[in-house]
Protein backbone atom coordinates (compact mmCIF):
# COMPACT_ATOMS: atom_id res chain seq x y z
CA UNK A 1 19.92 61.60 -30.16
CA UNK A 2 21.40 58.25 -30.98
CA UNK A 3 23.09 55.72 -28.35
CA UNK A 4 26.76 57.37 -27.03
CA UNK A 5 26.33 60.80 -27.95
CA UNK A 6 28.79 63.83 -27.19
CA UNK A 7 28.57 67.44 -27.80
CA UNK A 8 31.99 68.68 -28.44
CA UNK A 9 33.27 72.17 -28.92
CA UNK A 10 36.26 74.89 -28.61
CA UNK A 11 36.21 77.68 -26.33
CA UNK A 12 38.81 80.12 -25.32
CA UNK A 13 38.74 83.23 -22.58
CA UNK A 14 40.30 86.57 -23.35
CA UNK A 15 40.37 90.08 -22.18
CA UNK A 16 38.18 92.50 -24.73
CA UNK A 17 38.94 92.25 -28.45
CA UNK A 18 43.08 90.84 -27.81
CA UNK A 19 44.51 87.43 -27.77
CA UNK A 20 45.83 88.10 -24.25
CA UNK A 21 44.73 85.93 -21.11
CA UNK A 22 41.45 87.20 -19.49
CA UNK A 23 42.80 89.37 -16.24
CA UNK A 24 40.99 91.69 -14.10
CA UNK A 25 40.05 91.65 -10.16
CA UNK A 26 36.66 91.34 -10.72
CA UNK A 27 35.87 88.07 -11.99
CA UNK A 28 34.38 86.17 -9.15
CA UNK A 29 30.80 86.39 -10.41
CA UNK A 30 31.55 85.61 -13.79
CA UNK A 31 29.87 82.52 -15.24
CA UNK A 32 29.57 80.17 -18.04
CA UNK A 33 27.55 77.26 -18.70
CA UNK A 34 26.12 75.19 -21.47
CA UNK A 35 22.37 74.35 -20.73
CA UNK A 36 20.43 71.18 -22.51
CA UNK A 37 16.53 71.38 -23.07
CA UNK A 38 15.09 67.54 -23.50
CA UNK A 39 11.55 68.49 -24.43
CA UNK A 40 12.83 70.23 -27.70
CA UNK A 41 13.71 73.31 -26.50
CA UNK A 42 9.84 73.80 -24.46
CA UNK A 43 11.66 73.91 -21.03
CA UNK A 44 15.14 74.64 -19.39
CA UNK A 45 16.61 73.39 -16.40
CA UNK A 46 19.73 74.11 -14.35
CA UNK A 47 19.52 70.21 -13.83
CA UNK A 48 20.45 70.00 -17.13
CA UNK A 49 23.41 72.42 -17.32
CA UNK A 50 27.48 72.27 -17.22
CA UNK A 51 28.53 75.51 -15.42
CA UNK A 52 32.08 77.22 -15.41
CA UNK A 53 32.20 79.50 -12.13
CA UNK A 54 34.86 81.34 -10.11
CA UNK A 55 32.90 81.04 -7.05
CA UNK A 56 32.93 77.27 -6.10
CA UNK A 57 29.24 76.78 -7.25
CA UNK A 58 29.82 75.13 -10.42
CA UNK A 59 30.79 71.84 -12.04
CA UNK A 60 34.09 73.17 -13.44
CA UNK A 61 36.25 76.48 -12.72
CA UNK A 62 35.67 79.47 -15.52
CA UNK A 63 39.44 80.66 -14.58
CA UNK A 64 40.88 77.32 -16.18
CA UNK A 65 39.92 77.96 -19.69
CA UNK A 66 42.94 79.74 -20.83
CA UNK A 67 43.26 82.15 -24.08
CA UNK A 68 44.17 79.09 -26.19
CA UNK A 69 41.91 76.58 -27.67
CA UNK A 70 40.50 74.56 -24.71
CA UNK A 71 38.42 71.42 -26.13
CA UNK A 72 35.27 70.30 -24.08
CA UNK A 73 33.32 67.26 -24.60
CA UNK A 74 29.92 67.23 -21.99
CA UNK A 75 27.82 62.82 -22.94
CA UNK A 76 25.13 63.25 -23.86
CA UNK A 77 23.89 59.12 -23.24
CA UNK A 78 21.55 60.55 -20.57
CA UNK A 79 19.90 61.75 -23.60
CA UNK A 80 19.04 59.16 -26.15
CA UNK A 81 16.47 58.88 -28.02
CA UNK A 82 15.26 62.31 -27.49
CA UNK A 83 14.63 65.59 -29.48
CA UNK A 84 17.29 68.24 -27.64
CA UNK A 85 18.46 71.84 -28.17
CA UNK A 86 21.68 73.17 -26.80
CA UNK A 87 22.11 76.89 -25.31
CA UNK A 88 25.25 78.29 -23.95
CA UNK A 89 24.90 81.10 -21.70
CA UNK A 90 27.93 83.44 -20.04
CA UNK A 91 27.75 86.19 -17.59
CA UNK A 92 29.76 88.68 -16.17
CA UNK A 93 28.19 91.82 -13.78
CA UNK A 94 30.42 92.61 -10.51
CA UNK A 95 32.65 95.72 -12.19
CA UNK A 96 30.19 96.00 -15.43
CA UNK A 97 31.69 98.96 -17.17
CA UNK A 98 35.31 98.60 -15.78
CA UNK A 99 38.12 97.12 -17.60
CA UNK A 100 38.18 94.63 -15.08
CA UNK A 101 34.88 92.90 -16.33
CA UNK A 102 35.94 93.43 -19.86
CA UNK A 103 36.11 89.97 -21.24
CA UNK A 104 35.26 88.14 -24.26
CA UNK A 105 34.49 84.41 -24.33
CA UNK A 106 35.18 82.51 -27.94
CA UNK A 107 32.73 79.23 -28.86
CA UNK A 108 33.71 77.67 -31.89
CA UNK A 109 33.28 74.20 -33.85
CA UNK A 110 30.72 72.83 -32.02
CA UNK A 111 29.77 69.19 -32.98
CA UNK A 112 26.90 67.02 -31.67
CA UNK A 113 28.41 63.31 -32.75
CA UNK A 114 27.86 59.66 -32.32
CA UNK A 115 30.73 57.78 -30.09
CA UNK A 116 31.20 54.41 -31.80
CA UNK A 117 33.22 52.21 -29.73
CA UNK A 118 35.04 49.25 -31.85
CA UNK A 119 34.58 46.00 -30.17
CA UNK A 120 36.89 43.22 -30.61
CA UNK A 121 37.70 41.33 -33.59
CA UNK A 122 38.87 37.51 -33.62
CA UNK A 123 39.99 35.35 -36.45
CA UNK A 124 40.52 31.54 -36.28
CA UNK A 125 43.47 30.09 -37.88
CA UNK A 126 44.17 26.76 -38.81
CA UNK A 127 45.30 24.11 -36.36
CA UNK A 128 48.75 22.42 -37.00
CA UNK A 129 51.15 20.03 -34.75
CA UNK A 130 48.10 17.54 -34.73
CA UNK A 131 48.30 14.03 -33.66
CA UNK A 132 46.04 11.27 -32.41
CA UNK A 133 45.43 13.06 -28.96
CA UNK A 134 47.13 17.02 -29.72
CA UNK A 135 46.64 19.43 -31.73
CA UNK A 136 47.88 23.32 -32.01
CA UNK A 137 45.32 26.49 -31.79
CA UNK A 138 45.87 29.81 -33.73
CA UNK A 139 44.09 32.81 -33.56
CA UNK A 140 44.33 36.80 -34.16
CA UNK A 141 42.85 38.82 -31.43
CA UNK A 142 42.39 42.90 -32.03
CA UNK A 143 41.06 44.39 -29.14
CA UNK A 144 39.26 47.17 -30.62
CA UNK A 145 38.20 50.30 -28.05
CA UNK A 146 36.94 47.51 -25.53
CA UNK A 147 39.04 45.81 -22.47
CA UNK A 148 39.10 42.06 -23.40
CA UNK A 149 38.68 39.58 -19.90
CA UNK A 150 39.42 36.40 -21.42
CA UNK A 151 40.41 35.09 -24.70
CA UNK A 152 40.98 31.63 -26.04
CA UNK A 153 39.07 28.79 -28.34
CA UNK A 154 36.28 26.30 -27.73
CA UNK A 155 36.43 22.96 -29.19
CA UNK A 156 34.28 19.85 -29.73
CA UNK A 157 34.26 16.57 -31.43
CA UNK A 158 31.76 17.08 -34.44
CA UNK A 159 29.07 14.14 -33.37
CA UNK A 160 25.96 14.02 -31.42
CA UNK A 161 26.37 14.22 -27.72
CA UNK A 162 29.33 16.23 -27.95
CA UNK A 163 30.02 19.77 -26.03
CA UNK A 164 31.35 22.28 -26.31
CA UNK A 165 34.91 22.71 -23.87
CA UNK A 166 36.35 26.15 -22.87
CA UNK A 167 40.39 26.44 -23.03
CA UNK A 168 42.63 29.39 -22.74
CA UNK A 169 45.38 27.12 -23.46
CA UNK A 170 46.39 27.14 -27.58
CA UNK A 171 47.96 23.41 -26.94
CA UNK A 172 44.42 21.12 -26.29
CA UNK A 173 45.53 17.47 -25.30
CA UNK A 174 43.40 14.53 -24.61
CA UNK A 175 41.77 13.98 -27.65
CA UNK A 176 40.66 10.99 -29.33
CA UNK A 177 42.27 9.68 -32.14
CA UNK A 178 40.58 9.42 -35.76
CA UNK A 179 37.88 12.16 -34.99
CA UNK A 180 37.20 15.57 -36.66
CA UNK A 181 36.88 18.18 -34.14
CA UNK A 182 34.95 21.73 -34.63
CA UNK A 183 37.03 24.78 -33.38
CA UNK A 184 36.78 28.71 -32.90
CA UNK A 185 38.34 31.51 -30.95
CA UNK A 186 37.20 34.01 -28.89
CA UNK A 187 37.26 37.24 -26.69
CA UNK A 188 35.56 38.25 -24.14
CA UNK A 189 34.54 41.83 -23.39
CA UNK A 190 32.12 43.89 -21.30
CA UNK A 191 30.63 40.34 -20.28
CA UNK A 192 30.03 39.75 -23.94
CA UNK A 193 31.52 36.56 -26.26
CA UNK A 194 33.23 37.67 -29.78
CA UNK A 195 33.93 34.60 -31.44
CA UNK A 196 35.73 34.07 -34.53
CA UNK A 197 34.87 31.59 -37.63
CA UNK A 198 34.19 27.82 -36.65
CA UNK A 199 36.76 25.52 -38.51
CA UNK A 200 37.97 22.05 -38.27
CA UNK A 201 40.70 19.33 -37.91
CA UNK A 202 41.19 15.27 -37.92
CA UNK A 203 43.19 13.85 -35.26
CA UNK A 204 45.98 11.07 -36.80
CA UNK A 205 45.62 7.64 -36.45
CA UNK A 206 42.64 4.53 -36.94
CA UNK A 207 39.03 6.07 -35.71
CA UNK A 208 37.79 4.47 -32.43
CA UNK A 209 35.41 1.85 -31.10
CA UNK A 210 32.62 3.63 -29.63
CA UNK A 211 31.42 1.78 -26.76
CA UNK A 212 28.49 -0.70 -26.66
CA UNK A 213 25.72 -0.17 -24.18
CA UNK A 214 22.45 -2.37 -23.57
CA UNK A 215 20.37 -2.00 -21.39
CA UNK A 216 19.00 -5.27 -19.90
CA UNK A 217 15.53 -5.57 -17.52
CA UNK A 218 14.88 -4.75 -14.11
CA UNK A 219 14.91 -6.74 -11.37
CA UNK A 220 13.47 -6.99 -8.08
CA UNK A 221 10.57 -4.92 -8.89
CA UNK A 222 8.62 -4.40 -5.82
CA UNK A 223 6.04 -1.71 -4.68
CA UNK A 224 8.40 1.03 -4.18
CA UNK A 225 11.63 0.17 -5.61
CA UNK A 226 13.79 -1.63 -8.61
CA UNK A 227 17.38 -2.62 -9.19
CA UNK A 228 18.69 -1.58 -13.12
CA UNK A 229 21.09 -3.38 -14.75
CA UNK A 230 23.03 -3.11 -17.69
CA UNK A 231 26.28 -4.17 -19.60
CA UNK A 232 29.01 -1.66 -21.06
CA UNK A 233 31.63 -2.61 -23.56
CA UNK A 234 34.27 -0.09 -24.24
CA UNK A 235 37.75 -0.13 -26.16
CA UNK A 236 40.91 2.14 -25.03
CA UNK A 237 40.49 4.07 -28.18
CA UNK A 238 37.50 6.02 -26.38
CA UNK A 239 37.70 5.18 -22.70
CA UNK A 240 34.46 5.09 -20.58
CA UNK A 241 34.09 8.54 -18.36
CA UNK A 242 30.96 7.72 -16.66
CA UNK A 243 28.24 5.44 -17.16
CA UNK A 244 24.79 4.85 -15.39
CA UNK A 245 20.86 4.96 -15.90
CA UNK A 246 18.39 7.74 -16.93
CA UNK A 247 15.00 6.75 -15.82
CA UNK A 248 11.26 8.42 -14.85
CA UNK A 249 7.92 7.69 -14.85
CA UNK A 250 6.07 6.94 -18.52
CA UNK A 251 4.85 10.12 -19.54
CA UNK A 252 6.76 12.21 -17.67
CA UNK A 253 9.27 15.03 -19.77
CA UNK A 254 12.05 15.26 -16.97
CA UNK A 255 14.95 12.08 -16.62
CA UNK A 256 16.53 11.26 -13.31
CA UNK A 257 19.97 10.03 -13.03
CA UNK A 258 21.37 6.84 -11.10
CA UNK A 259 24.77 5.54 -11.09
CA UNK A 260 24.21 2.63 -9.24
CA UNK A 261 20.37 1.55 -10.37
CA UNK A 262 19.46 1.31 -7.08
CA UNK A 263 15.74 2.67 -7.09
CA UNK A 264 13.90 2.76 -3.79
CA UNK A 265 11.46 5.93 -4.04
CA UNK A 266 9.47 4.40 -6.53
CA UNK A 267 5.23 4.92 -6.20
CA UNK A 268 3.26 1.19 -6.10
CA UNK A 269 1.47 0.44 -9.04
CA UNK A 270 3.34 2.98 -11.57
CA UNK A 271 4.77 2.18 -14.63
CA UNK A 272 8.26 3.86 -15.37
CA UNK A 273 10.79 3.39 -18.26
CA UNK A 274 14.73 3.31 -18.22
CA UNK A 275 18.12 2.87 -20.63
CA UNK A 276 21.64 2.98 -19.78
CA UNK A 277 24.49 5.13 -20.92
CA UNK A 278 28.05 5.58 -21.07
CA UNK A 279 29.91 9.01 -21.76
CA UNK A 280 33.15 9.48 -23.26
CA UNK A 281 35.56 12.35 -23.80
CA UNK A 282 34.09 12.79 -27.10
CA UNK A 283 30.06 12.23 -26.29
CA UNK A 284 29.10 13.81 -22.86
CA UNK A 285 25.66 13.35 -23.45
CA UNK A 286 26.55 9.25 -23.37
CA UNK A 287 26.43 6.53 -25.71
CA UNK A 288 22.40 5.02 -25.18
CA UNK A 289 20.93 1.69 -24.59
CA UNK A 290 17.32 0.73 -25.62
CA UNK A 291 15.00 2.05 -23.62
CA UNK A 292 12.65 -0.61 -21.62
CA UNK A 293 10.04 -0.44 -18.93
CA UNK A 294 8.66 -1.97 -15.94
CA UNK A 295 5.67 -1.63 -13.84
CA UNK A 296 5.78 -1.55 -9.90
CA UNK A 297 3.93 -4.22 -8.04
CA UNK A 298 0.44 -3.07 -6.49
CA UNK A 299 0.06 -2.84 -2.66
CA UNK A 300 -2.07 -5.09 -1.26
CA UNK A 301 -4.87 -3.46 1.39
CA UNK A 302 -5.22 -4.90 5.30
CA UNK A 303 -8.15 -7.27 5.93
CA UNK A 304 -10.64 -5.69 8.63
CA UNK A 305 -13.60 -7.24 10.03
CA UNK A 306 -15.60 -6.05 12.54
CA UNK A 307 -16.59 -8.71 15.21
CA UNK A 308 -19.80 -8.56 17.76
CA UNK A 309 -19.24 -6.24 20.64
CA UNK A 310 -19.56 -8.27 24.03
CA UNK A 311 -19.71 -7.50 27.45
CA UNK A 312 -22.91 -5.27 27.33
CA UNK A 313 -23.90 -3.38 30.27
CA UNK A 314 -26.66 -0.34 30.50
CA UNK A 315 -23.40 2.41 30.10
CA UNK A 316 -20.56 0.41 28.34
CA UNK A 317 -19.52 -2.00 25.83
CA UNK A 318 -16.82 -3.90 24.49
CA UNK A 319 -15.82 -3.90 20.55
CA UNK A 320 -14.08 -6.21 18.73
CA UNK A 321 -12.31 -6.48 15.69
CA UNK A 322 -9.66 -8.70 13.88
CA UNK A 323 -7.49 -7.22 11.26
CA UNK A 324 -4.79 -8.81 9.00
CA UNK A 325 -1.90 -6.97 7.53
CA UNK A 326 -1.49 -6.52 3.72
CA UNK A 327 1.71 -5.61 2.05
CA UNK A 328 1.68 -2.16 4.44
CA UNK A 329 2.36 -1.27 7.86
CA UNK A 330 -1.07 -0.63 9.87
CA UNK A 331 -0.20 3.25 10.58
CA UNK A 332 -3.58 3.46 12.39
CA UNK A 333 -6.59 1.34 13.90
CA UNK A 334 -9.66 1.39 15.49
CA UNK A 335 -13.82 2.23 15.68
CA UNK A 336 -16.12 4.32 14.45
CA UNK A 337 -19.16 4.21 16.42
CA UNK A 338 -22.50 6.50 16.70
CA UNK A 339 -26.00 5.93 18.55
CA UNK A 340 -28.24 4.25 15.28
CA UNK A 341 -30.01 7.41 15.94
CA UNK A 342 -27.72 10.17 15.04
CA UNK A 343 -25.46 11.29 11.87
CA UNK A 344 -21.88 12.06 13.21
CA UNK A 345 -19.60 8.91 13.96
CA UNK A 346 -16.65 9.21 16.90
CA UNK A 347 -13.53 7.74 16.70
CA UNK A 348 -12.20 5.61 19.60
CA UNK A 349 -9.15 3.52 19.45
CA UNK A 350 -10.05 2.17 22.83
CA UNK A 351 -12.36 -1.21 22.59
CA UNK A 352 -14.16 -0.77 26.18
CA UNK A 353 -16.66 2.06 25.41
CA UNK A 354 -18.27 3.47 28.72
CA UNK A 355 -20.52 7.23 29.12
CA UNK A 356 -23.21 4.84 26.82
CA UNK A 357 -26.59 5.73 27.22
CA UNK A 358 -29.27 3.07 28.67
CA UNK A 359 -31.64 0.82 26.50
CA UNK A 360 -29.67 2.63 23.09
CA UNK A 361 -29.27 0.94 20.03
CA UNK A 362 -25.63 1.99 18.42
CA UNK A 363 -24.02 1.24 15.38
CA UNK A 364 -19.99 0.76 14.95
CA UNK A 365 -17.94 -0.53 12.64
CA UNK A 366 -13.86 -1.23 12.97
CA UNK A 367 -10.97 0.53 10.57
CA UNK A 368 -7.59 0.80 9.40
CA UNK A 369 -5.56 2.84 7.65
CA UNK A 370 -1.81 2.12 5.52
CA UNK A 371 0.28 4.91 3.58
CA UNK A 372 -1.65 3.96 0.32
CA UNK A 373 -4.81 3.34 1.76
CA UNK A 374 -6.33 6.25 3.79
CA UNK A 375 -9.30 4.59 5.32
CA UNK A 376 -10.20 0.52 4.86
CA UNK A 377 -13.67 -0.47 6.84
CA UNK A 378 -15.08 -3.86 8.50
CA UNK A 379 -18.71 -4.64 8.09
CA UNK A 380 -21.26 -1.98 9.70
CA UNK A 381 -22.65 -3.99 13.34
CA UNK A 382 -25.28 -2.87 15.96
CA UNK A 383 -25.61 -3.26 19.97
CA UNK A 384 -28.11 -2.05 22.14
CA UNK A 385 -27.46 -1.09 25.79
CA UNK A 386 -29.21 -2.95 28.91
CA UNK A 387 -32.21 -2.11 31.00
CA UNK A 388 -31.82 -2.29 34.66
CA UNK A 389 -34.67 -5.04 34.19
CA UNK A 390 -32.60 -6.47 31.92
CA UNK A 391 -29.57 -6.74 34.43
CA UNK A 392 -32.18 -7.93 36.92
CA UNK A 393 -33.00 -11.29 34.71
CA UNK A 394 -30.12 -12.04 33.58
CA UNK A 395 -27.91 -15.33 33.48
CA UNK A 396 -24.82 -14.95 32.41
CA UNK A 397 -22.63 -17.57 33.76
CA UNK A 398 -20.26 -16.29 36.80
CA UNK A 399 -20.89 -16.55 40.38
CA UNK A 400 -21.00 -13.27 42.32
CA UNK A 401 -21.57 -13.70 46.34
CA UNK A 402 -22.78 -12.48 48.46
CA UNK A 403 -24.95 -10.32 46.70
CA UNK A 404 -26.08 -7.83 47.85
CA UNK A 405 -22.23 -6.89 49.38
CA UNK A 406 -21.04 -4.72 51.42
CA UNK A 407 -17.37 -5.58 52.26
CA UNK A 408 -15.94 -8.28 50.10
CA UNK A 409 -17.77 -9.80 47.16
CA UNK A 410 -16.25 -13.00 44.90
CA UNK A 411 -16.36 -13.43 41.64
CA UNK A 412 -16.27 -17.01 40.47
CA UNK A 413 -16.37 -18.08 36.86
CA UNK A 414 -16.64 -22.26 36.95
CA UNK A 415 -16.00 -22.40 32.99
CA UNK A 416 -12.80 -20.11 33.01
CA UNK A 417 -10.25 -21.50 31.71
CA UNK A 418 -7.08 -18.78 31.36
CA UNK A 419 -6.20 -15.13 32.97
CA UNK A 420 -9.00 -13.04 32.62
CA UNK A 421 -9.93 -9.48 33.68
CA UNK A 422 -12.79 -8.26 36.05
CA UNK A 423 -13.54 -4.83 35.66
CA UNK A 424 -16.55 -3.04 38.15
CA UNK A 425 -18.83 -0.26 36.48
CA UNK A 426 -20.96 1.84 38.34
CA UNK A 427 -24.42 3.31 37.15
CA UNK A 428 -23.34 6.19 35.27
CA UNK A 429 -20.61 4.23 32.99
CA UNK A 430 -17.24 5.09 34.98
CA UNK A 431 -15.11 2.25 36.10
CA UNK A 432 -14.42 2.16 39.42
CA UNK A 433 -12.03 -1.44 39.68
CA UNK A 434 -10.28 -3.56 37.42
CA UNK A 435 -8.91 -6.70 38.83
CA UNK A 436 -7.26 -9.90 36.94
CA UNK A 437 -8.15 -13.72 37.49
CA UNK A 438 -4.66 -15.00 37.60
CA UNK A 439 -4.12 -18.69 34.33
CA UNK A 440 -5.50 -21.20 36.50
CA UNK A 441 -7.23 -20.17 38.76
CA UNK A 442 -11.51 -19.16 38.40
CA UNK A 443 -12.44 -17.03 41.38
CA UNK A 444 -11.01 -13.98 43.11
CA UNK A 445 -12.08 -12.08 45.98
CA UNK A 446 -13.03 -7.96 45.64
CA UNK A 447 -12.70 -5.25 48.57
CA UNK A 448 -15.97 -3.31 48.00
CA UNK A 449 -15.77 -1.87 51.33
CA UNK A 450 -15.08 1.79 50.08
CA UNK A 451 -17.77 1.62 47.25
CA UNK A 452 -21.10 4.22 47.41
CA UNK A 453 -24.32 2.00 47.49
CA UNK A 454 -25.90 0.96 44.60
CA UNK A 455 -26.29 -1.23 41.73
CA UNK A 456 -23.05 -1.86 39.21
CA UNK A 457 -22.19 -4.20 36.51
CA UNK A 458 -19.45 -6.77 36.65
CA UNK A 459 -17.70 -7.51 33.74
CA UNK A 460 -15.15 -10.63 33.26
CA UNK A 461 -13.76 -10.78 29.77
CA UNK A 462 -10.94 -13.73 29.17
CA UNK A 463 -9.62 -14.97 24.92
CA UNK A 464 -12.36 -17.61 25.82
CA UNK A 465 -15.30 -15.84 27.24
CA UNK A 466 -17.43 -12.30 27.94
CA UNK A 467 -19.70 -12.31 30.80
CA UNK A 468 -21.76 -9.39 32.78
CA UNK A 469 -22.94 -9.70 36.32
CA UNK A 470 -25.00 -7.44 38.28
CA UNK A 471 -23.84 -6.29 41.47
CA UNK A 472 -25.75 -4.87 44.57
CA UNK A 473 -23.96 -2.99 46.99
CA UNK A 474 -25.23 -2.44 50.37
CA UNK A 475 -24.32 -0.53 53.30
CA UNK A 476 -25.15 -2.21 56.85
């Protein structure tokens, strides 16, 4: 079966061999339906059947077919494309034998047919009343079998850039003077555009000055951003809509937009290209500049250098490092440090390391990272931790008496010469005081009173200086 089939045919009820109106009392049993096998006749399904009934069970009552001619039509679009036979089928059985069931039931010119449905036709006619901004629309619209939504014309000026514009107005104003324009009507039905033959017209008067655009270099071309310029020259014969930049990265398919050429995403080191436009009434698309280019300036990486830790004890250290800002913010600084020994660094941004093991050799190293560079490193240095002999020997330049202590213990540091800070580490690394040696002065005094016996290291670390003590206290 094609698309928008029907099966149409005539049927007509009477009582037995007469033209009169089927009658009788019992008819509620009686039945007639019309049954459609999809599968070429191998299989038949009620699914597929119309039925006629007097008892409320089927699609249509058998008592409203009269004696006359009573025209059905059953679609058949659930069917298309398929190979289908047709049965009709009636029944009578309550009363069989009695005049009452005696009934005859006529089929005749049955028709299986194809339901063309005549879409709309549209013709474009000729403009007329045109001047150097009007002009006139005609069309003839015949709707066909189909319910038209919308009709009217589209319209364009016939050069490059130009759209097309919608109107369901026959009277289009606004255009430009001196310029052919393409035309053509149209309906629209069942979501679907009929259009009519595209034809043309020539407003009145001089043609127009199409406006000049160049497009002139960027400036202030930084890392991430760029200003555009540009200069437009238009006439009143074809104002200036809108106007503005198209610009992207070399290489790249897409164009981005700016009206104001005020570019301040831009990546470092990238190389993008640019022109300027202007649109009129008659060009959406724009007139175009030249198209030029400019590369963003490179970032420049921070300066690290790792310096010599100081202030050296058996269980703690003190790193150093001194880095300089490049054309980045510093998002993140530090160490990475390790025992020489091992594989796996740790990451500390805190200088004073303490928890060190005794007489160890480490490595470290100091770091910083920017948004375009991830991770830039200082030079690779080593320390090694102190033996308790070592503490035992050493000089280092400060004063601590008495020593052993037991209550109060000073700390004077002859060659100080600004604040410094004192901090007191016991045996196993943890800090257990941190004092401050006030600008001008190079001594303080320390309340050891509530400290546990034993040995600990005194550290004194100023802009000027690092020194480690040893410090024995002593419990009376």
């Amino acid at each position: 079966l094609p698309q928008n089939s029907n099966l149409k045919f005539d049927v007509s009820l009477t009582n037995n061999e007469s033209g009169d109106p089927a009658s009788g009392s019992a008819r509620s049993d009686d039945k007639f339906m019309v049954i459609i096998s999809d599968d070429g006749g191998l299989t038949w399904s009620q699914t597929n059947a119309t039925v006629w009934s007097n008892d409320g069970t089927g699609n249509h009552v058998l008592n409203d077919i009269t004696n006359g001619v009573n025209q059905i039509i059953i679609p058949l679009e659930n069917y298309a494309g398929k190979i289908v036979k047709i049965a009709f089928y009636a029944e009578s059985t309550v009363g069989s034998g009695s005049s009452d069931a005696d009934i005859d039931l006529h089929i005749d010119n049955i028709e299986v047919y194809e339901v063309v449905i005549k879409p709309p036709t549209v013709k474009t006619l000729d403009a007329d009343n045109i001047t150097d901004n009007t002009a006139h629309l005609h069309k003839i619209l015949s709707e066909g079998d189909m319910e038209v939504t919308s009709h009217g014309f589209f319209y364009r000026a016939d050069n490059e850039g130009a759209r097309w514009q919608p109107t369901t107005d026959s009277i289009i104003t606004g255009l430009i003077r001196g310029t052919v324009y393409k035309f053509y009507a149209y309906a629209e039905a069942d979501n679907k555009i009929y259009r009519g033959d595209t034809m043309s017209f020539t407003t009145t008067g001089a043609a127009p000055i199409h406006p000049v655009v160049t497009t002139q270099p960027a400036t202030g071309v930084s890392q991430n951003s760029a200003t555009l310029k540009k200069s437009v020259v238009g006439d009143l014969s074809e104002p200036v809509l809108t106007e503005g930049w198209k610009w992207h990265k070399v290489g790249e398919s897409n164009w981005y937009m700016s009206s104001d050429g005020l570019l301040n995403t831009l990546e470092h080191s990238t190389q993008y290209e640019f022109y300027a436009y202007a649109t009129t009434a008659i060009n959406s698309d724009g007139y175009k500049g030249a198209t030029l280019q400019f590369t963003t300036t490179s970032h420049t990486p921070p300066t690290v250098k790792t310096l010599a830790a100081t202030a050296i004890g058996t269980y703690a250290a003190t790193l150093r490092k001194v880095v300089t800002i490049g054309t980045e913010p510093i998002l993140e600084e530090g160490w990475y440090y390790k025992k020489s020994s091992e594989t796996d660094w740790q990451k500390t941004s805190n200088a004073n390391l303490t928890g060190l093991g005794i007489n160890t050799e480490y490595q470290f190293y100091a770091y910083a990272v920017t948004k375009s560079y991830p991770m830039t490193k200082g030079e690779i240095l080593t320390f090694k931790t102190l033996k308790t002999t070592d503490l035992d020997e050493a000089s280092y330049g400060a004063n601590i008496y008495p020593n052993p202590a037991h209550t109060v213990v000073n700390v004077d540091v002859p060659s100080l010469s600004g604040a410094a800070e004192v901090t007191v580490v016991d045996m196993m690394g943890k800090t257990v005081g941190r004092y401050v040696i006030a600008d001008g002065n190079n001594s303080i005094s320390i309340d050891v009173s509530s400290f546990a016996e034993g040995v600990y290291t005194v550290r004194i670390v100023s802009d000027s200086i690092t020194l480690v003590e040893r410090l024995v206290i002593k419990k009376r």
